[in-house]
N, C-alpha and C. Protein backbone atom coordinates (compact mmCIF):
# COMPACT_ATOMS: atom_id res chain seq x y z
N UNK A 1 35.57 40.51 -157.20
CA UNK A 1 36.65 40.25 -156.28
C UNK A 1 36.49 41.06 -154.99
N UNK A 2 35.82 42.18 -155.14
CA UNK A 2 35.54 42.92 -153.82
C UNK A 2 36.41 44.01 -153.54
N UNK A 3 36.36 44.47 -152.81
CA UNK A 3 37.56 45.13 -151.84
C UNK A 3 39.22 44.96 -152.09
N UNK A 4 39.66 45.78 -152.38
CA UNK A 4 41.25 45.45 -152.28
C UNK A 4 41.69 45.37 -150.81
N UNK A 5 42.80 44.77 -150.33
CA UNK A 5 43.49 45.05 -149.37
C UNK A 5 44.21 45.86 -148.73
N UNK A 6 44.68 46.10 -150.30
CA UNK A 6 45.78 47.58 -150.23
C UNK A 6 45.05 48.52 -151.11
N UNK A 7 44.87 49.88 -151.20
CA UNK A 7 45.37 50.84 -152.44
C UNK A 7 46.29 51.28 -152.51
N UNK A 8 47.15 51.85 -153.65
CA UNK A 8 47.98 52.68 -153.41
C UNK A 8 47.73 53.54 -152.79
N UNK A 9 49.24 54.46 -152.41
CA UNK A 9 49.34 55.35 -151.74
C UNK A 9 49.13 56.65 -152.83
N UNK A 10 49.86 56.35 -153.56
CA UNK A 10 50.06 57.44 -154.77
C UNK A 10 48.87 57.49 -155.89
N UNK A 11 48.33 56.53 -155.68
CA UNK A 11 47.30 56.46 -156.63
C UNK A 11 46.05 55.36 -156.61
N UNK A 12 45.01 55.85 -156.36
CA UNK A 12 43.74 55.33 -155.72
C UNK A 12 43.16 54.28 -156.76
N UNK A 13 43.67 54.05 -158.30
CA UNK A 13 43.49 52.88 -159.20
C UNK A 13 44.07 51.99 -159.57
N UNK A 14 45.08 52.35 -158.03
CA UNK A 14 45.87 50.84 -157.86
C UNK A 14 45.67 49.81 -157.07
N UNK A 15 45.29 48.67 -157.00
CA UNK A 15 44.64 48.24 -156.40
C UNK A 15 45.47 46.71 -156.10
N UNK A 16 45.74 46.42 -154.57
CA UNK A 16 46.51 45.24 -154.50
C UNK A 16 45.49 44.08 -153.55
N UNK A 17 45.26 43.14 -153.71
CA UNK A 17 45.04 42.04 -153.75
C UNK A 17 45.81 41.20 -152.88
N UNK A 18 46.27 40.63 -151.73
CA UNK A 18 47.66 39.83 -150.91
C UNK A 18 46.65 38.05 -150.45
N UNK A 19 46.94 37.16 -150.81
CA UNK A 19 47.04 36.17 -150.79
C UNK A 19 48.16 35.10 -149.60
N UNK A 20 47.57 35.29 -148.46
CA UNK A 20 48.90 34.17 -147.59
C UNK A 20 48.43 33.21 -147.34
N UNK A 21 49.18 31.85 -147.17
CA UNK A 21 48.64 30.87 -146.41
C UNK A 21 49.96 30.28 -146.20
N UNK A 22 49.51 29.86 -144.49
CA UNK A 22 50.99 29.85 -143.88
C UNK A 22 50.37 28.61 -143.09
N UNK A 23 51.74 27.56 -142.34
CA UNK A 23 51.42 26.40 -141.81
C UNK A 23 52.14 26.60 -140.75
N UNK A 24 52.07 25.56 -139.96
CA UNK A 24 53.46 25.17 -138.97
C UNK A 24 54.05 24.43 -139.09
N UNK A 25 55.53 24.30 -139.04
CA UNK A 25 56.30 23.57 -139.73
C UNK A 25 56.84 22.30 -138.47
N UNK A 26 57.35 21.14 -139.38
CA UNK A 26 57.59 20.04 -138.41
C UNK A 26 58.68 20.04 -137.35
N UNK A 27 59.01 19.34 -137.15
CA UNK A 27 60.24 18.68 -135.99
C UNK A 27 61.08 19.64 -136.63
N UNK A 28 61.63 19.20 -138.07
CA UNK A 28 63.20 19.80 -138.28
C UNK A 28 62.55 21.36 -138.60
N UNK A 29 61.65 22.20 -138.58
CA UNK A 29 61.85 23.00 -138.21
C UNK A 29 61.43 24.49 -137.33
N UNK A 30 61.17 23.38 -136.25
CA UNK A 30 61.55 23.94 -134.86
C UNK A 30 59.96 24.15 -134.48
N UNK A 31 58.60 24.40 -135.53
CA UNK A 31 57.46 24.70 -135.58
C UNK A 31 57.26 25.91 -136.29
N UNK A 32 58.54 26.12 -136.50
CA UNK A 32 57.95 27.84 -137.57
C UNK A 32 57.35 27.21 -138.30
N UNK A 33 56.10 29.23 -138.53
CA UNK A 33 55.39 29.37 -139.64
C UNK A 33 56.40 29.00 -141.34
N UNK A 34 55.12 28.33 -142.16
CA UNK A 34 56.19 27.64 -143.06
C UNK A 34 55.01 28.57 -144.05
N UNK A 35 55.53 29.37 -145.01
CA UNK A 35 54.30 29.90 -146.09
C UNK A 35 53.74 29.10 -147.31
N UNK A 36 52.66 28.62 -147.38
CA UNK A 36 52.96 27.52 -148.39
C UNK A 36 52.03 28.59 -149.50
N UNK A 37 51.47 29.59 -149.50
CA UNK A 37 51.06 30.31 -150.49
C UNK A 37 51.41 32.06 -150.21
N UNK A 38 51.89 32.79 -150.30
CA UNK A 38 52.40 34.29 -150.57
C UNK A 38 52.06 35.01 -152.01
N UNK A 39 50.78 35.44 -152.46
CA UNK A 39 50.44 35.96 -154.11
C UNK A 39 50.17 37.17 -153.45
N UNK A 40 50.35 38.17 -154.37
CA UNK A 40 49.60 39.18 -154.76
C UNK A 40 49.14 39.66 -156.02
N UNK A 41 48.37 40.04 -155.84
CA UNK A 41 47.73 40.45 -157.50
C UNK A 41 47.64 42.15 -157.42
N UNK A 42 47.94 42.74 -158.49
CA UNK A 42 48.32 44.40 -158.44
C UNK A 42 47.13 44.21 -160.04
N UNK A 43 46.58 45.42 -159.59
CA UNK A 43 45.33 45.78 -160.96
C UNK A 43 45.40 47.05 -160.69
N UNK A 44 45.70 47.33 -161.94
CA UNK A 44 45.62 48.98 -162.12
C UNK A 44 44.97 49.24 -163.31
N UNK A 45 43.59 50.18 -162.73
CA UNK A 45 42.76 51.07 -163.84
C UNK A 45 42.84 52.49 -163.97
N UNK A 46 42.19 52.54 -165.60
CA UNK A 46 42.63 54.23 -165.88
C UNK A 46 41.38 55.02 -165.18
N UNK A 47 41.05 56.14 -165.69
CA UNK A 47 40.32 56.70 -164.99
C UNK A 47 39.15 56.51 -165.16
N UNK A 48 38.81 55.97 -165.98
CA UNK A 48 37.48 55.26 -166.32
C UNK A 48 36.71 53.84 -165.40
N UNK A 49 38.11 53.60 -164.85
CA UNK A 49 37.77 52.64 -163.72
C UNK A 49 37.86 51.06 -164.77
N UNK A 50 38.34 51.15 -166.49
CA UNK A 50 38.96 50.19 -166.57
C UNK A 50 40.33 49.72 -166.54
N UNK A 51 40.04 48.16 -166.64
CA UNK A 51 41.46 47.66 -166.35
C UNK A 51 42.49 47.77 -167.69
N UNK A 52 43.33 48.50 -167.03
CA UNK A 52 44.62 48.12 -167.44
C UNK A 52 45.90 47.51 -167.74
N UNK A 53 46.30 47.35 -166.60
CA UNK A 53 47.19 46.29 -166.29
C UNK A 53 47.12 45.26 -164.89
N UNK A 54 47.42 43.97 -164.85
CA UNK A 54 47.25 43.26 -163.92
C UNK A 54 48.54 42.72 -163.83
N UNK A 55 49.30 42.43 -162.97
CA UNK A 55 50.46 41.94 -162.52
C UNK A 55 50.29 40.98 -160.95
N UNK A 56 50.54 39.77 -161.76
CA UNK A 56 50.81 38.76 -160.32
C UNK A 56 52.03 38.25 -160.04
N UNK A 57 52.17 38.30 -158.32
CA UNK A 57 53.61 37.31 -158.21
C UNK A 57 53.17 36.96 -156.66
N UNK A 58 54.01 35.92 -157.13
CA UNK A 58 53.59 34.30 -156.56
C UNK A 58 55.04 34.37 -155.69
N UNK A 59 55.59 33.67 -154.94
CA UNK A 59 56.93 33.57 -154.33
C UNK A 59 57.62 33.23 -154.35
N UNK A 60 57.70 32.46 -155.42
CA UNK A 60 59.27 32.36 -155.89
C UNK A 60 59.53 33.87 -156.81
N UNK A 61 58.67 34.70 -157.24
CA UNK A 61 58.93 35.32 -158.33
C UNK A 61 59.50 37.04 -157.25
N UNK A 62 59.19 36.79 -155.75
CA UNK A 62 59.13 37.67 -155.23
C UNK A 62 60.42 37.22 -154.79
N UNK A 63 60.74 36.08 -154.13
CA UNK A 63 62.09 36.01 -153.53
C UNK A 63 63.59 36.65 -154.97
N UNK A 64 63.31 36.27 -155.96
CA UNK A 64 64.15 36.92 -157.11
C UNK A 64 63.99 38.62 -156.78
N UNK A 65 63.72 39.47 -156.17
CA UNK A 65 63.73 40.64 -156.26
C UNK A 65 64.75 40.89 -155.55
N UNK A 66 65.85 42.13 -155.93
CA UNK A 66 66.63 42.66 -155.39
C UNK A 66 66.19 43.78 -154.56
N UNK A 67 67.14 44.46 -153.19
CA UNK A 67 66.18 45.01 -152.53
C UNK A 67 67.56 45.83 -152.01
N UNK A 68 67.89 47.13 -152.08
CA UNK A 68 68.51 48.10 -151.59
C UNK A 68 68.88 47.80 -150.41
N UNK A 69 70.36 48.03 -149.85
CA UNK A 69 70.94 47.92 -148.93
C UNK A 69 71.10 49.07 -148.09
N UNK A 70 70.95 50.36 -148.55
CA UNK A 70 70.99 51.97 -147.98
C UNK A 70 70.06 51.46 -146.78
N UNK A 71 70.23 52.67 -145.66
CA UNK A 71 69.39 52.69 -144.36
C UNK A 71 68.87 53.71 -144.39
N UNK A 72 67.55 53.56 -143.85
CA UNK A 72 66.96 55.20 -144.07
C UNK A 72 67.08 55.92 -142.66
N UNK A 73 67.38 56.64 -142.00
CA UNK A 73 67.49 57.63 -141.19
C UNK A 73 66.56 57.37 -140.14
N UNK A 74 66.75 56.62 -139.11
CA UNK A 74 64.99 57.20 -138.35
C UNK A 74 64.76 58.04 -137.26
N UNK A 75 64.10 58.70 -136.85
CA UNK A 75 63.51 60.29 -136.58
C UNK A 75 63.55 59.86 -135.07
N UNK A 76 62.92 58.43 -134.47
CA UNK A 76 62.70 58.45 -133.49
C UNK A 76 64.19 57.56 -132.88
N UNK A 77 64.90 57.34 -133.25
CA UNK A 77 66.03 56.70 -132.49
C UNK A 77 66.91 57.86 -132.00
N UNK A 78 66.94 59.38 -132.61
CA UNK A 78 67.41 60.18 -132.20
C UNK A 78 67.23 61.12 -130.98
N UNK A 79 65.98 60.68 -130.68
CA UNK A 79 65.41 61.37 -129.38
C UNK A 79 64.01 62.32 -129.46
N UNK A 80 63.12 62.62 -128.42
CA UNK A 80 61.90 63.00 -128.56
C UNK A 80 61.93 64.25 -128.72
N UNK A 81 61.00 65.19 -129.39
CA UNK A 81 60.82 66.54 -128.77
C UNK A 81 61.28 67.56 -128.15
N UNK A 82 61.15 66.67 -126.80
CA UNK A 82 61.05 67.65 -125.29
C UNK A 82 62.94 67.63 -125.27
N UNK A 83 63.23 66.13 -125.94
CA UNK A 83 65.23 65.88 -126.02
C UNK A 83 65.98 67.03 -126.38
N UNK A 84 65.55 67.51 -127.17
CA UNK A 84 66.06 68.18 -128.39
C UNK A 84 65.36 69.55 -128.16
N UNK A 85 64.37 69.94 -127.56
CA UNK A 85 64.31 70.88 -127.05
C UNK A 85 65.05 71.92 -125.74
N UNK A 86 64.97 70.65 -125.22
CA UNK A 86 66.11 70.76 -123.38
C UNK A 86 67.64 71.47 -124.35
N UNK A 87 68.07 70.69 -124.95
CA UNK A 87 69.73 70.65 -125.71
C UNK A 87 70.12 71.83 -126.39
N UNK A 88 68.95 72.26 -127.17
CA UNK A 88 68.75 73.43 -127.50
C UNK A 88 68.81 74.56 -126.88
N UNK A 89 67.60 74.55 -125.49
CA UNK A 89 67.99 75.92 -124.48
C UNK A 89 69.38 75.63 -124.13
N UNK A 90 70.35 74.76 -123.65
CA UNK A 90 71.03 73.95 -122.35
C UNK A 90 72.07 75.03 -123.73
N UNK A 91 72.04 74.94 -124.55
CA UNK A 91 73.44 75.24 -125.56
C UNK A 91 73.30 76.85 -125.92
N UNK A 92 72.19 77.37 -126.37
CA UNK A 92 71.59 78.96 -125.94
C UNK A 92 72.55 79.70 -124.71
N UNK A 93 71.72 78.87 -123.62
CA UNK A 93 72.13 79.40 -122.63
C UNK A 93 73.88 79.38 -122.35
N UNK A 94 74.43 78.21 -122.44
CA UNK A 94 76.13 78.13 -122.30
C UNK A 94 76.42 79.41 -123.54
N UNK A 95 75.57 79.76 -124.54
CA UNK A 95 76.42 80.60 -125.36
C UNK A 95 76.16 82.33 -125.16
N UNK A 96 75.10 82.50 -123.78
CA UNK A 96 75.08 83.56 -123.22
C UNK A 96 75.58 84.06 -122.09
N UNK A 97 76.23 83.15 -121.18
CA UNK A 97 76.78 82.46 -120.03
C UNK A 97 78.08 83.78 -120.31
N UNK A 98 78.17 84.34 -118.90
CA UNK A 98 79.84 85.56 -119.06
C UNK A 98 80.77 84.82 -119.28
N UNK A 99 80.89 83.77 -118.85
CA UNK A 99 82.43 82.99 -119.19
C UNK A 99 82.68 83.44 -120.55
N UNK A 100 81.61 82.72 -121.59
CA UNK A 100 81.92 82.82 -123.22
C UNK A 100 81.70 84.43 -123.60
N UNK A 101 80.98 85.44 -122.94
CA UNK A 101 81.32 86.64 -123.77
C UNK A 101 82.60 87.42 -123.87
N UNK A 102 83.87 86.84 -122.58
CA UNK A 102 84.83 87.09 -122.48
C UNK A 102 85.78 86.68 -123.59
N UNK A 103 85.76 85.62 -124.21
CA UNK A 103 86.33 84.55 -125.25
C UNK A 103 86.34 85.48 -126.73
């Protein structure tokens, strides 16, 4: 089979396999891409480099998956570096400032 596509991240004898084939779709709809094949195949060996387990899913078997609604946090919508560096002195400084040692 060759080459995987993917390895895991966590573990280098996991090995994924991705399968697409996608069309363009007609008049009714609109020309979107239409997927007429979505597989992956997951093979995982022990350390011996045999196989263990193989797991395929095809797309209908993928659309059945439930999928967490939580949001994860992201790092860069909050501002860069240099942002958060500036804000930092800018608030230092107001809290060395004579006005506030009087307070």
């Amino acid at each position: 089979m060759g080459e995987p596509h993917v390895k895991s991240i966590k573990d280098d004898n996991t090995w994924f396999y991705i399968e697409r084939t996608k069309t363009k779709g007609g008049v009714h709809r609109l020309g979107n891409d239409i997927f007429l094949n979505n597989n992956i195949l997951v093979v995982k060996f022990n350390k011996f480099g045999v196989l263990e387990e193989k797991l395929f899913y095809d797309k209908d078997k993928m659309n059945n998956h439930n999928f967490t609604k939580e949001v994860t946090d992201n790092v860069v919508t909050r501002g860069t570096f240099l942002d958060s560096f500036l804000s930092s002195l800018r608030n230092k400084m107001r809290a060395n400032s004579p006005r506030n040692k009087d307070k």
